[in-house]
N, C-alpha and C. Protein backbone atom coordinates (compact mmCIF):
# COMPACT_ATOMS: atom_id res chain seq x y z
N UNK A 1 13.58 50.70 50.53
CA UNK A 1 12.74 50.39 49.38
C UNK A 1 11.34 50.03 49.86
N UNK A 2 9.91 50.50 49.29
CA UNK A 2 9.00 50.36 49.57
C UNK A 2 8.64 48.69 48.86
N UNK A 3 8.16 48.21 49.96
CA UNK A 3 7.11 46.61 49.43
C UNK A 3 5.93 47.03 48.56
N UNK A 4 6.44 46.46 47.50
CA UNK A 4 5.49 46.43 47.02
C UNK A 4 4.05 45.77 47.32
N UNK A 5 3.92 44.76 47.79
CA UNK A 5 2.84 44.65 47.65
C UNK A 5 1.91 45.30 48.84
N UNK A 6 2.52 45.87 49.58
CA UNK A 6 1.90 47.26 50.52
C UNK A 6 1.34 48.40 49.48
N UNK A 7 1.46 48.24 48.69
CA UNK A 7 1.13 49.40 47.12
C UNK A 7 -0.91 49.02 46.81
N UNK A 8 -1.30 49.65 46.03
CA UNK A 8 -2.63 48.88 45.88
C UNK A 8 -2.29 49.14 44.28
N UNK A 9 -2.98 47.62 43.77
CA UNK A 9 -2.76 47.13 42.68
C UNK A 9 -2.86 48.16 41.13
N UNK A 10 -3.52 49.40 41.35
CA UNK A 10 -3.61 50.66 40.68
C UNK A 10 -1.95 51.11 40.58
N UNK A 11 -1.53 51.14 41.66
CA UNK A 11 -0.15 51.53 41.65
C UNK A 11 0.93 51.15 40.61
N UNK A 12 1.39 52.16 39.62
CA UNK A 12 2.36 51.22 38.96
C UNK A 12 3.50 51.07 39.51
N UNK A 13 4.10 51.70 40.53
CA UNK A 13 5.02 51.15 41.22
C UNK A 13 5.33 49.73 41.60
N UNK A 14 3.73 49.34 42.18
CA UNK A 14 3.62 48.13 42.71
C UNK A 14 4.65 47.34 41.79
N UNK A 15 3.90 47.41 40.30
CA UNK A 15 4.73 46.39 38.89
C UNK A 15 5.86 47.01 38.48
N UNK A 16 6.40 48.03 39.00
CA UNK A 16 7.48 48.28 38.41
C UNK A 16 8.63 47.64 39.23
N UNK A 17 8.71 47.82 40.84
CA UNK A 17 9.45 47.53 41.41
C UNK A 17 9.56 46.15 41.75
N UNK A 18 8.32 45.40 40.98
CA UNK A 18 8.29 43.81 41.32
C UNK A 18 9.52 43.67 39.72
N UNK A 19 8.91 44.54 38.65
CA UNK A 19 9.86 43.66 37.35
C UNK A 19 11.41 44.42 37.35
N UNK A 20 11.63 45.12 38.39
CA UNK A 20 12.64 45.65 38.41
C UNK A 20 13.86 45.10 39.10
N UNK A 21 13.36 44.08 40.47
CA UNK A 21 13.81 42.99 40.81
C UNK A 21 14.11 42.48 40.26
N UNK A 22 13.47 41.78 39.50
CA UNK A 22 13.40 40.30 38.27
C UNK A 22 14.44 40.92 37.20
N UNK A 23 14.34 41.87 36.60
CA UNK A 23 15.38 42.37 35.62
C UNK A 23 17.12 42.50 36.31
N UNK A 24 17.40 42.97 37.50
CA UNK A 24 18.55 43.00 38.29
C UNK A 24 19.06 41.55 38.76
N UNK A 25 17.69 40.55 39.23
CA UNK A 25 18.18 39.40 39.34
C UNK A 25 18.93 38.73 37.82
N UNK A 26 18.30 38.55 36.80
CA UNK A 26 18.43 37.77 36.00
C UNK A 26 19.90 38.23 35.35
N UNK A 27 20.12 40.00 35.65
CA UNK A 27 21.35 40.62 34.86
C UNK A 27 22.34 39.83 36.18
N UNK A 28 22.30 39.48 37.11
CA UNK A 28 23.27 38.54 37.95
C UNK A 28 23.24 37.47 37.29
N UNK A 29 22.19 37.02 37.07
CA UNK A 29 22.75 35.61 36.53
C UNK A 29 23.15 35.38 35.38
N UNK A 30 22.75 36.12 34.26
CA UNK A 30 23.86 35.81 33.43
C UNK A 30 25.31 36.51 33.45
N UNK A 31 25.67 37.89 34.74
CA UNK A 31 26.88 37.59 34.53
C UNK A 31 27.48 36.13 35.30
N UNK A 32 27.08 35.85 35.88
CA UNK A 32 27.12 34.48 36.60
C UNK A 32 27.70 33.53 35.72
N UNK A 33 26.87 33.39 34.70
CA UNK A 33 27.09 32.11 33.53
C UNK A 33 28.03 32.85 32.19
N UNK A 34 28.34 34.35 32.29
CA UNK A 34 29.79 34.42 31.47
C UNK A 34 30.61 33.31 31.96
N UNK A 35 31.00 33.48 33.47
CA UNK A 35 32.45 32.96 33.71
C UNK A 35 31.79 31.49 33.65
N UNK A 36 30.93 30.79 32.99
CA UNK A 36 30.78 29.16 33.29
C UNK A 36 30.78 28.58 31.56
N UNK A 37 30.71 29.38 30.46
CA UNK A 37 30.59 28.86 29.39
C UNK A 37 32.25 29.55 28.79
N UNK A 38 32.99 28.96 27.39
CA UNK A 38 33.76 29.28 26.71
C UNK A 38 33.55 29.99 25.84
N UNK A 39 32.48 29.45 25.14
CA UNK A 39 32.19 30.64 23.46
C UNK A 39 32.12 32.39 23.76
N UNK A 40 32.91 32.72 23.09
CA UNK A 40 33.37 34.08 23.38
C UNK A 40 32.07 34.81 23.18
N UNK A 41 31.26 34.28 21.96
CA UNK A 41 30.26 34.89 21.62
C UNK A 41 29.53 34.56 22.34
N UNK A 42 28.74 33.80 23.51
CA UNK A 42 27.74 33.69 24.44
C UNK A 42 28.49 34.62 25.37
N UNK A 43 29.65 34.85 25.75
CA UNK A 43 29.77 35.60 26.91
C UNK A 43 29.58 36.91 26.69
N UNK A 44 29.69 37.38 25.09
CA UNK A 44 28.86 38.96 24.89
C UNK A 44 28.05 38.85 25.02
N UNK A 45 27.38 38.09 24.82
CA UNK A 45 25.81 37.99 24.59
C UNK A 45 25.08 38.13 25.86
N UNK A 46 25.66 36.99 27.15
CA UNK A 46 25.34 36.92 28.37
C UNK A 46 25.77 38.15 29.22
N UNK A 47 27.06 39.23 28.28
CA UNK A 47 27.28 40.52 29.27
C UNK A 47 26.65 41.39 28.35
N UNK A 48 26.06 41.53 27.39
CA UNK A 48 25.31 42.64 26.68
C UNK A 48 24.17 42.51 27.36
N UNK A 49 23.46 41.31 27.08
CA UNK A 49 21.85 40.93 28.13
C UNK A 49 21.78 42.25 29.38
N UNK A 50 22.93 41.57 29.94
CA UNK A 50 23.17 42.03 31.35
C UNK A 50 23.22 43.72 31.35
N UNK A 51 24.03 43.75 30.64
CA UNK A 51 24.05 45.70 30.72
C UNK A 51 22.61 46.24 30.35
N UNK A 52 21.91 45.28 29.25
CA UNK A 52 21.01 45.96 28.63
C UNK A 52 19.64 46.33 29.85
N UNK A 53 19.58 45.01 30.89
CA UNK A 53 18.53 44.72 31.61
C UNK A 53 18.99 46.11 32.46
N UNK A 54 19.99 46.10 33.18
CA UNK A 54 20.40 47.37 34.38
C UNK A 54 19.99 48.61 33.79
N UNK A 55 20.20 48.70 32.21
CA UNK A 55 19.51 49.86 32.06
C UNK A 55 18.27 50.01 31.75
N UNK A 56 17.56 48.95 31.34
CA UNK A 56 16.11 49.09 31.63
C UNK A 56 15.66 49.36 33.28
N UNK A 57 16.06 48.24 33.93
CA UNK A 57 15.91 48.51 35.02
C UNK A 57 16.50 50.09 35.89
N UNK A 58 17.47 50.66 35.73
CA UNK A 58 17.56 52.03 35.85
C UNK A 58 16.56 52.89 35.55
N UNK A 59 16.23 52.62 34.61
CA UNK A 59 14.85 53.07 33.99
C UNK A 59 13.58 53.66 34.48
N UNK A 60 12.92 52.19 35.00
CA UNK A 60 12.15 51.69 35.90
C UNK A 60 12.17 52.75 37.22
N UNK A 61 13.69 52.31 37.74
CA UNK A 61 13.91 53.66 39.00
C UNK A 61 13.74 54.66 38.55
N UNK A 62 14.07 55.28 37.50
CA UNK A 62 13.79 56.63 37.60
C UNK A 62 12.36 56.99 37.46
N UNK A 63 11.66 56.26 37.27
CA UNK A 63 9.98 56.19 36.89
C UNK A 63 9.39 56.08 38.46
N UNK A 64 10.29 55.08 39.08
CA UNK A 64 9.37 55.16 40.27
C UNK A 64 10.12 56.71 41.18
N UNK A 65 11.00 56.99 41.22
CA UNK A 65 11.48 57.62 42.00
C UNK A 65 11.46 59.65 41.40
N UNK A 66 10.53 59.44 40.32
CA UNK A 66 10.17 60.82 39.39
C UNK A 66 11.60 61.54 38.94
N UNK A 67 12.93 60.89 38.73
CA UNK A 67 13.88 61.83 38.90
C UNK A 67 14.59 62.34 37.15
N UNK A 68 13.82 61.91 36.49
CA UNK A 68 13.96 62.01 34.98
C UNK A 68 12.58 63.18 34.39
N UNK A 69 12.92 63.92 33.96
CA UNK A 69 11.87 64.98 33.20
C UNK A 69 10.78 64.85 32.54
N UNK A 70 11.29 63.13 31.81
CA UNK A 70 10.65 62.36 31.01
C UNK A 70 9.22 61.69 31.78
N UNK A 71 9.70 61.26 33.68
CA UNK A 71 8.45 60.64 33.82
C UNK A 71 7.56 61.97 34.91
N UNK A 72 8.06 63.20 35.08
CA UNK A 72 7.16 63.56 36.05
C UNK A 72 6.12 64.70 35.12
């Protein structure tokens, strides 16, 4: 994976692969906090979040990595 901040700030890579991190981290942590709460309904909520972010973040990859029709 390229560092981003080796990118120059024009680059949207630079911001993609910084919020693309941040979106993969956070989909860990709330599956993290399914298994720590009871309400059935926070734990959809905390595993819908989660699916929803990976596929944004999938996203993201395919934007940086041109492999969708949509971004090249």
């Amino acid at each position: 994976m390229v560092d981003p901040d080796t990118l120059p700030r024009s680059d949207p890579r630079r911001h993609t692969i910084k919020c693309r991190s941040r979106m993969t981290d956070l989909a860990a942590h709330l599956r993290e906090d399914v298994e720590k709460v009871d309400d059935p309904r926070a734990k959809a909520l905390f595993e819908t979040g989660a699916e929803v972010l990976l596929g944004l973040a999938k996203a993201f990859a395919d934007f940086e990595e041109g492999t969708e029709a949509a971004w090249r």
